[in-house]
PDB file of N, CA and C in Angstrom:
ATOM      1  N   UNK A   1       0.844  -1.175   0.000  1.00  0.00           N
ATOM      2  CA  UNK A   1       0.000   0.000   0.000  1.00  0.00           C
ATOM      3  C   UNK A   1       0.891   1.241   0.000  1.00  0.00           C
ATOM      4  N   UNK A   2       0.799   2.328  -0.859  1.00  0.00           N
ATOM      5  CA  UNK A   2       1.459   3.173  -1.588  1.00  0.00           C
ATOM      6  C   UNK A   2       1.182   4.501  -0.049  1.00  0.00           C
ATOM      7  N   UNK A   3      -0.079   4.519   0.030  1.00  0.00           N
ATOM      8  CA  UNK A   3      -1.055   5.542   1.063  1.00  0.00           C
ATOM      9  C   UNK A   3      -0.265   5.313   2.549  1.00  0.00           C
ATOM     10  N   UNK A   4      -0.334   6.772   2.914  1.00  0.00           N
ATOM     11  CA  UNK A   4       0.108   6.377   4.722  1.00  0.00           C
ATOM     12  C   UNK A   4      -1.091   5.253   5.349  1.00  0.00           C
ATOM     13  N   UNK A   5      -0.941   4.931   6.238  1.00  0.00           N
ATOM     14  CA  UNK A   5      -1.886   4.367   6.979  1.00  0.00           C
ATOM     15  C   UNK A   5      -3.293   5.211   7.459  1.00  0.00           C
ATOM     16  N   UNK A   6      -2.926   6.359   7.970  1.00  0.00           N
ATOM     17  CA  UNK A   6      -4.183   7.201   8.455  1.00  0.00           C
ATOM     18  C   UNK A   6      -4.839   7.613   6.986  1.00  0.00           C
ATOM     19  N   UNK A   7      -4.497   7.308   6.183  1.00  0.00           N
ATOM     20  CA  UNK A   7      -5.242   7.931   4.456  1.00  0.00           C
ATOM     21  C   UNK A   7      -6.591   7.969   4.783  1.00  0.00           C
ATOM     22  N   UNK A   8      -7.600   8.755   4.220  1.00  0.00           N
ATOM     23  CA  UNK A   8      -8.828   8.323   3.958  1.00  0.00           C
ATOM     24  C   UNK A   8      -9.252   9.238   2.706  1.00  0.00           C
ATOM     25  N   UNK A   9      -9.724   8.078   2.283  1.00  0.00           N
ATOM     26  CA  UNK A   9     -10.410   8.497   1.265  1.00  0.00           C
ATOM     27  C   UNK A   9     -11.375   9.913   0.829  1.00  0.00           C
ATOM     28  N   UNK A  10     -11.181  10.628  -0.218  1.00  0.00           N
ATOM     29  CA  UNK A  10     -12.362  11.936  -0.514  1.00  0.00           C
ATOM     30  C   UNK A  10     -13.571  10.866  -0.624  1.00  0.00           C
ATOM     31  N   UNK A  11     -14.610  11.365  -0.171  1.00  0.00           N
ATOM     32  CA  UNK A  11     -16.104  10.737  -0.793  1.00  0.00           C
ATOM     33  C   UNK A  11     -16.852  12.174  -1.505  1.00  0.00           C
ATOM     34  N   UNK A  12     -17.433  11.886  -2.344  1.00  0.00           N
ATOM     35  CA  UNK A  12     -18.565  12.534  -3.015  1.00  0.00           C
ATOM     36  C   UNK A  12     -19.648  11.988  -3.733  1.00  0.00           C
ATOM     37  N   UNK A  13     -20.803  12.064  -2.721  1.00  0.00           N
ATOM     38  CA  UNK A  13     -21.751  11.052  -3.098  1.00  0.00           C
ATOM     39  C   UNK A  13     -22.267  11.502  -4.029  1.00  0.00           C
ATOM     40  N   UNK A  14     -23.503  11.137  -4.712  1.00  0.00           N
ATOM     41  CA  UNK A  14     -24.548  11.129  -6.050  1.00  0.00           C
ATOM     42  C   UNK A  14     -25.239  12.345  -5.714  1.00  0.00           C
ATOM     43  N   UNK A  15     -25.413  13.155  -7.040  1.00  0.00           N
ATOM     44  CA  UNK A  15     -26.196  14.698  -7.486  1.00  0.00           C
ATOM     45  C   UNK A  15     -25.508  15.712  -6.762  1.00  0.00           C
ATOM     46  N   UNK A  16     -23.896  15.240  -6.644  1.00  0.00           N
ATOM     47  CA  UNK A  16     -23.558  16.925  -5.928  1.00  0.00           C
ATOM     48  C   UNK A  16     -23.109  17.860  -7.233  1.00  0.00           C
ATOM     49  N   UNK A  17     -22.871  19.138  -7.182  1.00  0.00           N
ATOM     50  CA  UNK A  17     -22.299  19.834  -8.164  1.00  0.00           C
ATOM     51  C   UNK A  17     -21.049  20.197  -7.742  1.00  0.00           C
ATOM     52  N   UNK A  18     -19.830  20.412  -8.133  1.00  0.00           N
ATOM     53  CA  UNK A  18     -18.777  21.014  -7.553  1.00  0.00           C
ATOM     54  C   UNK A  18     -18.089  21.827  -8.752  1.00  0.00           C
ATOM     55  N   UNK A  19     -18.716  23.160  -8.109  1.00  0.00           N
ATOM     56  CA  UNK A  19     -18.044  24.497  -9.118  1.00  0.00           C
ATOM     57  C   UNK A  19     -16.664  24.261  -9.499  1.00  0.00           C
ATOM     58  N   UNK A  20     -16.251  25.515 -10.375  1.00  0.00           N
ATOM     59  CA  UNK A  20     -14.695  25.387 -11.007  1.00  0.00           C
ATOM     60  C   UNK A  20     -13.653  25.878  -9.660  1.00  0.00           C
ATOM     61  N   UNK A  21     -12.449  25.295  -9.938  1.00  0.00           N
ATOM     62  CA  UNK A  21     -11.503  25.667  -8.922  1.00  0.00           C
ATOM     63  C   UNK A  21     -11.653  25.091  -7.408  1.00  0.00           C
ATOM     64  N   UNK A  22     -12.971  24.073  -7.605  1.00  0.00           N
ATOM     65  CA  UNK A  22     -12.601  23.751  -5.962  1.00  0.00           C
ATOM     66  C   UNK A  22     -11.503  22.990  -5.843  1.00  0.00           C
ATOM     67  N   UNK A  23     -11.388  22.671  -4.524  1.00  0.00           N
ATOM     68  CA  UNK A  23     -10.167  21.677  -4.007  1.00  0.00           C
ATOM     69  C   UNK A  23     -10.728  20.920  -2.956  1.00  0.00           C
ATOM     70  N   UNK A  24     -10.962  19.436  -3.262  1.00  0.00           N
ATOM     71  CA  UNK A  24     -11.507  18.554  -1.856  1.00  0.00           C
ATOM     72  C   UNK A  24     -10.370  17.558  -1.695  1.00  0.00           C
ATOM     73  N   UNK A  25      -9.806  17.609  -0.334  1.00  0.00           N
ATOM     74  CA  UNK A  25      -8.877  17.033  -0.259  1.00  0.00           C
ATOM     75  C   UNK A  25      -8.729  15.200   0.965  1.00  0.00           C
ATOM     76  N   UNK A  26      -8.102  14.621   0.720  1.00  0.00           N
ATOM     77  CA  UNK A  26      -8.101  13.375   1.732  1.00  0.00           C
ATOM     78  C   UNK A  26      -8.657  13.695   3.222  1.00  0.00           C
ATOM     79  N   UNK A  27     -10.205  12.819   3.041  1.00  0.00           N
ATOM     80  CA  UNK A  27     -10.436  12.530   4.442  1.00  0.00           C
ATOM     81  C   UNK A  27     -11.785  13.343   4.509  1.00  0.00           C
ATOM     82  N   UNK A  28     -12.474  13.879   3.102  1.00  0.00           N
ATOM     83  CA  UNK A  28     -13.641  14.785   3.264  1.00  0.00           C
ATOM     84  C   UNK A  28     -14.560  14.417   2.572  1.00  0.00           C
ATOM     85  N   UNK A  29     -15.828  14.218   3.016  1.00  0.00           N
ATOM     86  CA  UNK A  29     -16.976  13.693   2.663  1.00  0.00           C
ATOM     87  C   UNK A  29     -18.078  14.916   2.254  1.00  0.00           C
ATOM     88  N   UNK A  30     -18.673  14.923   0.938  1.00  0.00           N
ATOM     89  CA  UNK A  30     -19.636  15.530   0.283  1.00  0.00           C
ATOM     90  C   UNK A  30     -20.497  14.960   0.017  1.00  0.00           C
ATOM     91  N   UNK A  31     -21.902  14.914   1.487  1.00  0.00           N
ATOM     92  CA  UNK A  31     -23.177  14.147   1.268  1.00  0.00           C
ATOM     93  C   UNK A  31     -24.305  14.379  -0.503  1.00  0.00           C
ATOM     94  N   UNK A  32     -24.699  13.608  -0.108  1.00  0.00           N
ATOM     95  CA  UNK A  32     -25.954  13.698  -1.841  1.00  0.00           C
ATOM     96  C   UNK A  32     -26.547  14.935  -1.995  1.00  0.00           C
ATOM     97  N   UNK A  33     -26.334  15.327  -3.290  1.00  0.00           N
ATOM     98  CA  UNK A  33     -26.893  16.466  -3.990  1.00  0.00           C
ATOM     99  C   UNK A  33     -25.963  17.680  -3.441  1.00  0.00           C
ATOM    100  N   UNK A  34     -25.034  17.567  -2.524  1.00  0.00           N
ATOM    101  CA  UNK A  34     -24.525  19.268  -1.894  1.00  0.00           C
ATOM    102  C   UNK A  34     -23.838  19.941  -2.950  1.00  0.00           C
ATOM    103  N   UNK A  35     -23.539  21.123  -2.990  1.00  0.00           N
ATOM    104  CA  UNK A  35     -23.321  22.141  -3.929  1.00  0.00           C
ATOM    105  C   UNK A  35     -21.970  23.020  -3.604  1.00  0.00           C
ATOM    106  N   UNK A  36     -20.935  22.989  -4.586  1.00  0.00           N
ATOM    107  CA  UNK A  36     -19.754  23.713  -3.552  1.00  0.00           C
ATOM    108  C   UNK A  36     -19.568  24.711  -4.849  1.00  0.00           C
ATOM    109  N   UNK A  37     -19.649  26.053  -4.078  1.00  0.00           N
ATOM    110  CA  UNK A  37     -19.327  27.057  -4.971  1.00  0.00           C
ATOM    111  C   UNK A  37     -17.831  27.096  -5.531  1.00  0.00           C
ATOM    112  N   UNK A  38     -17.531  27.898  -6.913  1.00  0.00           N
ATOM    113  CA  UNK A  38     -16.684  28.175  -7.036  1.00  0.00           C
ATOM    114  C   UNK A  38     -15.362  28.701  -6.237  1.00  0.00           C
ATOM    115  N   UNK A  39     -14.055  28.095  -6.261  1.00  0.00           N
ATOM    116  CA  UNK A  39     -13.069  28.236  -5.092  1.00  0.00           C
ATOM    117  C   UNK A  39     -13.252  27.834  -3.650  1.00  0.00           C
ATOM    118  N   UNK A  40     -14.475  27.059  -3.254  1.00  0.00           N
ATOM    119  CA  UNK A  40     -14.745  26.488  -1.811  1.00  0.00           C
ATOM    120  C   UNK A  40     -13.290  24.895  -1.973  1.00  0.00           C
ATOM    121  N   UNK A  41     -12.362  25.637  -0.688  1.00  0.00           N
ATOM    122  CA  UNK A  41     -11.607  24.703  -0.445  1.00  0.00           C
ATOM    123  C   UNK A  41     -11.662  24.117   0.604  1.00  0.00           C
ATOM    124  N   UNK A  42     -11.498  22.462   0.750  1.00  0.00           N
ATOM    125  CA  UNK A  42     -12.085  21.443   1.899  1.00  0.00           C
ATOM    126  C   UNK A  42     -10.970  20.760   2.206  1.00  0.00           C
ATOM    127  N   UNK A  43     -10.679  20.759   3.680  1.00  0.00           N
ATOM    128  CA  UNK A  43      -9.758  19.261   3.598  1.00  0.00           C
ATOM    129  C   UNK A  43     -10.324  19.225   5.231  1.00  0.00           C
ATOM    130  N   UNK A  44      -9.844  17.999   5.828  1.00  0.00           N
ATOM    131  CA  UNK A  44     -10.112  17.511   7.137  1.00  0.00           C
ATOM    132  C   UNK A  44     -10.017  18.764   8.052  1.00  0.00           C
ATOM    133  N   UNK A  45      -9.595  19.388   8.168  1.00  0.00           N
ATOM    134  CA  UNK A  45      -9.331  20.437   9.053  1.00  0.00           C
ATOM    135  C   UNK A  45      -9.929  21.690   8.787  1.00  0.00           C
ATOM    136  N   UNK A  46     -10.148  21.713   7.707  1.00  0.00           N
ATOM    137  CA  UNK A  46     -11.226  23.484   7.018  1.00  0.00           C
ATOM    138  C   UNK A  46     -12.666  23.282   7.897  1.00  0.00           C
ATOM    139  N   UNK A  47     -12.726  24.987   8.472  1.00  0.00           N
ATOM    140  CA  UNK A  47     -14.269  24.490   9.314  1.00  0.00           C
ATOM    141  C   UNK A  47     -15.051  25.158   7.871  1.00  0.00           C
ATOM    142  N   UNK A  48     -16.091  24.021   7.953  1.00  0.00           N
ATOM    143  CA  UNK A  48     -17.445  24.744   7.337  1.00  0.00           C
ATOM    144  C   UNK A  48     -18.289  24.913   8.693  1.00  0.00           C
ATOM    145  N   UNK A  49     -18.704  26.030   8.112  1.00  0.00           N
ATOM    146  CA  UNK A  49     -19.746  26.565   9.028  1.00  0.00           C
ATOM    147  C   UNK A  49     -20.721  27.130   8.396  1.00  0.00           C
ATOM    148  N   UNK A  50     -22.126  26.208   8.968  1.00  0.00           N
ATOM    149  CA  UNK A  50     -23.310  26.500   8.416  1.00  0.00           C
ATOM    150  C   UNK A  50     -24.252  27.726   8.731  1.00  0.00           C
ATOM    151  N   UNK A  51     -24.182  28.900   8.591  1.00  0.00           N
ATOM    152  CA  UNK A  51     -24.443  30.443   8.742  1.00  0.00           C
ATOM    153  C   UNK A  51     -25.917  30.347   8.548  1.00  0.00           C
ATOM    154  N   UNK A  52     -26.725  29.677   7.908  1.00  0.00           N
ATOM    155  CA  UNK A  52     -28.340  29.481   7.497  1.00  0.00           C
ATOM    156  C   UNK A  52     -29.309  29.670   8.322  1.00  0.00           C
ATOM    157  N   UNK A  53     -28.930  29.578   9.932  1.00  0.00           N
ATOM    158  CA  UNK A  53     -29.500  29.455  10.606  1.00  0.00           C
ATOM    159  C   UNK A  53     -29.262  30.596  12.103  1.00  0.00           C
ATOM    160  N   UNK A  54     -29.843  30.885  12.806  1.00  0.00           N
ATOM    161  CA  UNK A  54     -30.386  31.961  13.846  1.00  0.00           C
ATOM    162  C   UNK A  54     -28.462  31.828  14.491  1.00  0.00           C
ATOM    163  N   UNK A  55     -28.283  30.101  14.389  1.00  0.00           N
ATOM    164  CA  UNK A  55     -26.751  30.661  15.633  1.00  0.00           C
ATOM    165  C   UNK A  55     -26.034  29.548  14.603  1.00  0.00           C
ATOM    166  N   UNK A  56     -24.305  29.930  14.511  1.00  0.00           N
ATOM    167  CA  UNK A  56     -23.604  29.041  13.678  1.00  0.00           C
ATOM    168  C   UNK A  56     -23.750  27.380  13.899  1.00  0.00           C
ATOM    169  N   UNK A  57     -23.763  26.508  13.397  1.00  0.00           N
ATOM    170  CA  UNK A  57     -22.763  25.482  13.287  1.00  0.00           C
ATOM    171  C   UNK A  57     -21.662  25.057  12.470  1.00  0.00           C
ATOM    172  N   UNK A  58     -20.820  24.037  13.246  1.00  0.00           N
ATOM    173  CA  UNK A  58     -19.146  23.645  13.145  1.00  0.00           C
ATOM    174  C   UNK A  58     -19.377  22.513  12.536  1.00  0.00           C
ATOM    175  N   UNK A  59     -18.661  22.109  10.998  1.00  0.00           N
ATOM    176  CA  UNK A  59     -18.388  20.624  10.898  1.00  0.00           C
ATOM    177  C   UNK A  59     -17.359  20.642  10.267  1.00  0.00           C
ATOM    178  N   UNK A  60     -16.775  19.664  10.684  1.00  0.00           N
ATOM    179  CA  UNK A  60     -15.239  19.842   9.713  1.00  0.00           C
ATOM    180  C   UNK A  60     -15.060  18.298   9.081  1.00  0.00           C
ATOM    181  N   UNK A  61     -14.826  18.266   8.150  1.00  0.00           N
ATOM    182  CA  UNK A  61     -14.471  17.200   7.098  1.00  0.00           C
ATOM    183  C   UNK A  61     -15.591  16.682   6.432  1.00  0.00           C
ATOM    184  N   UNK A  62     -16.640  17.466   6.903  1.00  0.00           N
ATOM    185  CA  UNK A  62     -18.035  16.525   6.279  1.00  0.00           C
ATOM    186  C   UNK A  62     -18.885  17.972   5.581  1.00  0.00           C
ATOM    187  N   UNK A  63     -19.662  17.781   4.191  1.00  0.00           N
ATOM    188  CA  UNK A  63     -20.523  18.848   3.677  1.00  0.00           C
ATOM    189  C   UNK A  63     -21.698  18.098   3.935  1.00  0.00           C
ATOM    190  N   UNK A  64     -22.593  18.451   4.698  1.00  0.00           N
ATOM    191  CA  UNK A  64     -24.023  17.753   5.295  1.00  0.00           C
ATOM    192  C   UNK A  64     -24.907  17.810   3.454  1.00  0.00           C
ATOM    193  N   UNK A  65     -25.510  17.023   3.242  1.00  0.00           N
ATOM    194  CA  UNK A  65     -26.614  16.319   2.501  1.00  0.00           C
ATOM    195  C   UNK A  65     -27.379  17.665   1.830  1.00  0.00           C
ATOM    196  N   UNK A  66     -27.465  18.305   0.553  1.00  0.00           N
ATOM    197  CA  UNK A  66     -27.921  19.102  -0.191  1.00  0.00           C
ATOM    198  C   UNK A  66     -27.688  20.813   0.261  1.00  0.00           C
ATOM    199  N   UNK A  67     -27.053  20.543   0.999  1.00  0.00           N
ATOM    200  CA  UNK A  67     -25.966  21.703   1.874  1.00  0.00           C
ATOM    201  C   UNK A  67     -25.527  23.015   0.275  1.00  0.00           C
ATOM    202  N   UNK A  68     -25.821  24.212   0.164  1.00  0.00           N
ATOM    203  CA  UNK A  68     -25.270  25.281  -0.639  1.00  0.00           C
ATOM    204  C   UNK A  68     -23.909  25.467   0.109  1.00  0.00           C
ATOM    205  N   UNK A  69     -22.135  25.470  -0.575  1.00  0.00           N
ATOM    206  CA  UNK A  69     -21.339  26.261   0.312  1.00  0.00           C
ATOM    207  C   UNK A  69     -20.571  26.808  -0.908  1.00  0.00           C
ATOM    208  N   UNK A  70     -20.085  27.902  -0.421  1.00  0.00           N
ATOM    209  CA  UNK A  70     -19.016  29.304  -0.451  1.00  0.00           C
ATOM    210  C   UNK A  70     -17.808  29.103  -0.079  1.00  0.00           C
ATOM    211  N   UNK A  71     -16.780  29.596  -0.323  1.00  0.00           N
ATOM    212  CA  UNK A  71     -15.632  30.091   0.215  1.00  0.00           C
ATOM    213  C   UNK A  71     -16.168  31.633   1.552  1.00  0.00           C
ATOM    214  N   UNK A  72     -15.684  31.282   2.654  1.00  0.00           N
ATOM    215  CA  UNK A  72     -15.686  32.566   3.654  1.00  0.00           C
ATOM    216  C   UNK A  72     -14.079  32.506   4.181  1.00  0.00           C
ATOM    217  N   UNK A  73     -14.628  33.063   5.349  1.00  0.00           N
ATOM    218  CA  UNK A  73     -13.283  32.925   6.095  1.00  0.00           C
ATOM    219  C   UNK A  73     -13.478  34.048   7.515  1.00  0.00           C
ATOM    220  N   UNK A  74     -12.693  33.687   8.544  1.00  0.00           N
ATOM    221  CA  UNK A  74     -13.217  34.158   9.901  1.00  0.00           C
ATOM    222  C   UNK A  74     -11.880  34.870  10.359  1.00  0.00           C
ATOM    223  N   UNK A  75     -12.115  35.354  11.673  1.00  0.00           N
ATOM    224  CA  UNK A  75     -11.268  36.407  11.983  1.00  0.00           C
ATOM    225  C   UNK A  75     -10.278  34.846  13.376  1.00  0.00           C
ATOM    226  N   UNK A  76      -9.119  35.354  13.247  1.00  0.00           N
ATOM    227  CA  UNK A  76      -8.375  34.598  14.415  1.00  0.00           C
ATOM    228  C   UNK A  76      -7.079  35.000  14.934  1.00  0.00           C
ATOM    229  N   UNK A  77      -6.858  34.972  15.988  1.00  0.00           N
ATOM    230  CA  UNK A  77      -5.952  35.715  17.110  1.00  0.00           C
ATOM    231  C   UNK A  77      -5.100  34.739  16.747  1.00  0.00           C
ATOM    232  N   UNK A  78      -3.869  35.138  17.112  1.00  0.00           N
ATOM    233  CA  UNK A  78      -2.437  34.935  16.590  1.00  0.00           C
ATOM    234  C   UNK A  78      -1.045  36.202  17.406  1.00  0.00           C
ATOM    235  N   UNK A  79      -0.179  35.368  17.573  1.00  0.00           N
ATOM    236  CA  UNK A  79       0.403  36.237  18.742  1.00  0.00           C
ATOM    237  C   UNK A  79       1.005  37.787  17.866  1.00  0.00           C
ATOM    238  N   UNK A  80       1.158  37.644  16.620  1.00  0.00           N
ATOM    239  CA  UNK A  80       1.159  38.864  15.793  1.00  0.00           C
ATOM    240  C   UNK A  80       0.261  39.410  15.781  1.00  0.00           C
ATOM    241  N   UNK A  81      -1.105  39.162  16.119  1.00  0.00           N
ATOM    242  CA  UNK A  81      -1.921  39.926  15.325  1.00  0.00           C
ATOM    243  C   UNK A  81      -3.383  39.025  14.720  1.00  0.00           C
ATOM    244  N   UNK A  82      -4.397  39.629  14.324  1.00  0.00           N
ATOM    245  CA  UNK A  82      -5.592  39.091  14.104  1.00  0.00           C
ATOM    246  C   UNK A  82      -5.347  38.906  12.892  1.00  0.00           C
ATOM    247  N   UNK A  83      -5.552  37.955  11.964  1.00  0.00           N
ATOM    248  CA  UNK A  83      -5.719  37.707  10.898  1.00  0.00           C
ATOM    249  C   UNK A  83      -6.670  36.662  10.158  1.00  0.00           C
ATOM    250  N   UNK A  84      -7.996  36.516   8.785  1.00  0.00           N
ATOM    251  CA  UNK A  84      -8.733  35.707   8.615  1.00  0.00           C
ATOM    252  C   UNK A  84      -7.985  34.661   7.852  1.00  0.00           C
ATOM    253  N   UNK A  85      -8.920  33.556   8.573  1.00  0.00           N
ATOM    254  CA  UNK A  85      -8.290  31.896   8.389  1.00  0.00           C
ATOM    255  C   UNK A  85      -9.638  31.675   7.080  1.00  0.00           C
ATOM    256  N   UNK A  86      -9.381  31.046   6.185  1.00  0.00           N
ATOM    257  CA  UNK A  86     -10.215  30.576   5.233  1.00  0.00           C
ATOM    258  C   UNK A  86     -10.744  29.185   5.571  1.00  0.00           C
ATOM    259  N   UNK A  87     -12.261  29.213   5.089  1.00  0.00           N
ATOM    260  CA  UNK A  87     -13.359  28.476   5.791  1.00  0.00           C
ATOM    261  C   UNK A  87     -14.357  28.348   4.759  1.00  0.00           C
ATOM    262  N   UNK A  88     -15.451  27.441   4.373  1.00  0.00           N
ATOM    263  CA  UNK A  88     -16.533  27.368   4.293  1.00  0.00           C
ATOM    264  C   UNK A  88     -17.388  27.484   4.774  1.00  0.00           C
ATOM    265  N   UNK A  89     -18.568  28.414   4.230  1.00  0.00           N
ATOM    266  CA  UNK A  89     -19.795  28.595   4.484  1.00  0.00           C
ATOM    267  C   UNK A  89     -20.683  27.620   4.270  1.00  0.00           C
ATOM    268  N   UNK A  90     -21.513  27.224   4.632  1.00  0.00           N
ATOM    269  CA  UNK A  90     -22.923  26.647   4.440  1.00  0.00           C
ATOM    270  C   UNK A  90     -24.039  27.664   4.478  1.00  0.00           C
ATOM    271  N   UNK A  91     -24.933  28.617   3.260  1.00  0.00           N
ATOM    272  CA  UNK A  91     -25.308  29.420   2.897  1.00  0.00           C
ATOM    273  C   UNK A  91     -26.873  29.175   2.838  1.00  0.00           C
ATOM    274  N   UNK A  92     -27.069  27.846   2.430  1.00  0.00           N
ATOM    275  CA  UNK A  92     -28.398  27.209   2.541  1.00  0.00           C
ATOM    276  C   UNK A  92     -28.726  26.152   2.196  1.00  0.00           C
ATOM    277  N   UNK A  93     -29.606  25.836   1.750  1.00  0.00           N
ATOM    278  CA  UNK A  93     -30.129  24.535   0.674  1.00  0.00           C
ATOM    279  C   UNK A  93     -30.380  24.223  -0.228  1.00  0.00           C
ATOM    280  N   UNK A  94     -30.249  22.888  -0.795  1.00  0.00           N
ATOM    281  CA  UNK A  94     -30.516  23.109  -2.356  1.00  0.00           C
ATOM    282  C   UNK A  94     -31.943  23.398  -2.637  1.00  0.00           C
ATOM    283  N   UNK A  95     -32.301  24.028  -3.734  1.00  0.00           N
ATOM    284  CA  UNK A  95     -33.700  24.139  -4.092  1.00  0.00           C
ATOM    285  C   UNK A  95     -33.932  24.061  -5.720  1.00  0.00           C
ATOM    286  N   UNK A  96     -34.602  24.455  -6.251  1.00  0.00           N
ATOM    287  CA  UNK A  96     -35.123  24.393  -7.486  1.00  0.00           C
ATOM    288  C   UNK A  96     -34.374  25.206  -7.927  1.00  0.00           C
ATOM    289  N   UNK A  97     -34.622  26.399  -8.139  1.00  0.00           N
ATOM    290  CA  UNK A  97     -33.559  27.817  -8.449  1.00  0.00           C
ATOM    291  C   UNK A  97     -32.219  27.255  -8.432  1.00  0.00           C
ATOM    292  N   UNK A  98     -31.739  26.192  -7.540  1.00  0.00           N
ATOM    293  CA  UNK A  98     -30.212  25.571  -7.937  1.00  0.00           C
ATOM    294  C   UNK A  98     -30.005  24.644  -8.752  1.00  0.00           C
ATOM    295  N   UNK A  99     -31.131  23.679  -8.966  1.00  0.00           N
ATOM    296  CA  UNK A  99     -30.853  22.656  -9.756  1.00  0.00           C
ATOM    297  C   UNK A  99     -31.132  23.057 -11.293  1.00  0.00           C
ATOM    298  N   UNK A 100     -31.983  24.566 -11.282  1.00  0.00           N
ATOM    299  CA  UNK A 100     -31.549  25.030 -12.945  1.00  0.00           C
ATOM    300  C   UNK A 100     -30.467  25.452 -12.922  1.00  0.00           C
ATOM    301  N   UNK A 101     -29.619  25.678 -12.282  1.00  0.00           N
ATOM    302  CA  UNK A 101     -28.169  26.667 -12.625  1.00  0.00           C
ATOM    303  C   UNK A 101     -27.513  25.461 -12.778  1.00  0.00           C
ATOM    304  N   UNK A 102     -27.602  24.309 -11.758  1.00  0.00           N
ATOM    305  CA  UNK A 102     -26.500  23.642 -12.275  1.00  0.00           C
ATOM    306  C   UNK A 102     -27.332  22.210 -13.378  1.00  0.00           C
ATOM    307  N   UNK A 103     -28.290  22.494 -14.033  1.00  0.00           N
ATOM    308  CA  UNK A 103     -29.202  21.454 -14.914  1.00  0.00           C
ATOM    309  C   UNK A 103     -28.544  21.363 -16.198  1.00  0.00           C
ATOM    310  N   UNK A 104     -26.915  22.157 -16.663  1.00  0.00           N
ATOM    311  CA  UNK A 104     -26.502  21.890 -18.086  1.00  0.00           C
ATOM    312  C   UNK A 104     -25.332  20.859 -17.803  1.00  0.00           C
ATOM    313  N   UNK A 105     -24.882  20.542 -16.493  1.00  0.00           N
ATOM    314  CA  UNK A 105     -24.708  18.973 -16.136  1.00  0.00           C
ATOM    315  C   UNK A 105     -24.972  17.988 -15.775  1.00  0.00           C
ATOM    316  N   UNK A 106     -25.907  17.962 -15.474  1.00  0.00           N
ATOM    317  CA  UNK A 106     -26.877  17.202 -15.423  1.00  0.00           C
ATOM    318  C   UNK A 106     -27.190  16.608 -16.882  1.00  0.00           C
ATOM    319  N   UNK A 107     -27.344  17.280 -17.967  1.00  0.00           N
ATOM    320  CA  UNK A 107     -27.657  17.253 -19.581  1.00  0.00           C
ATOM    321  C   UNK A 107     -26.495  16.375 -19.777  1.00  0.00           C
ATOM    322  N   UNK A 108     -25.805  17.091 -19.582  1.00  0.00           N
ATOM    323  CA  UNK A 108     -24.355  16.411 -20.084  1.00  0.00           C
ATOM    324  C   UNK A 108     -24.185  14.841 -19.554  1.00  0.00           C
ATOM    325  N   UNK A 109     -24.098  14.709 -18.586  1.00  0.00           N
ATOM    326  CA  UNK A 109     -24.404  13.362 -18.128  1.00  0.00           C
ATOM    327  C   UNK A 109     -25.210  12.301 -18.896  1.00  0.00           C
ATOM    328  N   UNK A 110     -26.898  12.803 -18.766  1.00  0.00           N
ATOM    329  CA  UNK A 110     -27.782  12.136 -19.382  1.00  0.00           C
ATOM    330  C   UNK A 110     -27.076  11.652 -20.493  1.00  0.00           C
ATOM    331  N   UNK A 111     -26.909  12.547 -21.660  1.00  0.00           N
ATOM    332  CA  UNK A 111     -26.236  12.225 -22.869  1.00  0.00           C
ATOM    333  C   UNK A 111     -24.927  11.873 -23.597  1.00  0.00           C
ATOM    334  N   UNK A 112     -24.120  11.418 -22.022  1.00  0.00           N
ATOM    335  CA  UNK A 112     -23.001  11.234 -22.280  1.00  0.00           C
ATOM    336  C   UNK A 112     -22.403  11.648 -22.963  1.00  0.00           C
ATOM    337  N   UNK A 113     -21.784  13.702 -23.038  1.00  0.00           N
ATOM    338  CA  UNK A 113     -20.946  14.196 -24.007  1.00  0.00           C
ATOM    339  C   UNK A 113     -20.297  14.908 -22.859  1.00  0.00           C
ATOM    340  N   UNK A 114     -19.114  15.394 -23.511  1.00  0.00           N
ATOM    341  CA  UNK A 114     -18.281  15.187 -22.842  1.00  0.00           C
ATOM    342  C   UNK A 114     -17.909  17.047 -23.758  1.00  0.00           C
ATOM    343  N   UNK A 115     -17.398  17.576 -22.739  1.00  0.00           N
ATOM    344  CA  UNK A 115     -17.200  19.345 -23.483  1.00  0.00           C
ATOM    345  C   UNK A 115     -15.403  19.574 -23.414  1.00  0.00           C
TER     346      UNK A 115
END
C-alpha cells in the first residue's frame, strides 16, 4: 500500500455539483446532492460553518446532505496579530432555483458528451 496508513479516502456522493476551482482534499466527505461554490476549499481540518441558521454550526471534514457552500473565512488571534483563516460557508439549501443553474450537467451526463 502506496497511502500512509491514516489515508482516507475523498467521498462525493450522487447529485452533488462542484463548481470550477474547488479543491476537496483526503479525508472529506460531500453528502448527496450538496453544492460547492466556485473556489470552496475542503480538507479535514477546514471548518465549514453553516451560517443558514439563527446561531452558527461547526463541521469539519463533512458537507451535510444538499448543503449550498461558499468560500468565507473568519477572523483569528495569533500572537502577531488578528488575521482571517479561510473556511466554508454553508449558505443554505438546495432548491429548485439551484438545480436550474446547475441542470446543463446534469444534460451532459444524461447524454453522455463530454465538453
Amino acid at each position: 500500500m502506496l497511502e500512509p496508513l491514516q489515508a482516507a479516502p475523498v467521498v462525493i456522493e450522487d447529485g452533488c455539483f462542484i463548481g470550477s476551482r474547488c479543491i476537496v482534499v483526503e479525508g472529506v466527505r460531500v453528502e448527496k446532492e450538496a453544492v460547492l461554490g466556485a473556489n470552496v476549499v475542503l480538507t479535514q481540518s477546514t471548518k465549514i460553518i453553516d451560517v443558514s441558521g439563527p446561531t452558527p454550526i461547526e463541521y469539519k471534514g463533512r458537507v451535510p446532505a444538499r448543503s449550498v457552500v461558499i468560500p468565507g473565512s473568519y477572523p483569528k488571534e495569533f500572537a502577531a496579530g488578528t488575521y482571517h483563516v479561510n473556511c466554508a460557508l454553508i449558505i443554505g439549501q438546495r432548491k429548485e432555483s439551484t438545480n436550474l443553474k446547475t441542470s446543463l450537467n446534469d444534460a451532459l451526463r444524461d447524454f453522455n458528451l463530454s465538453v
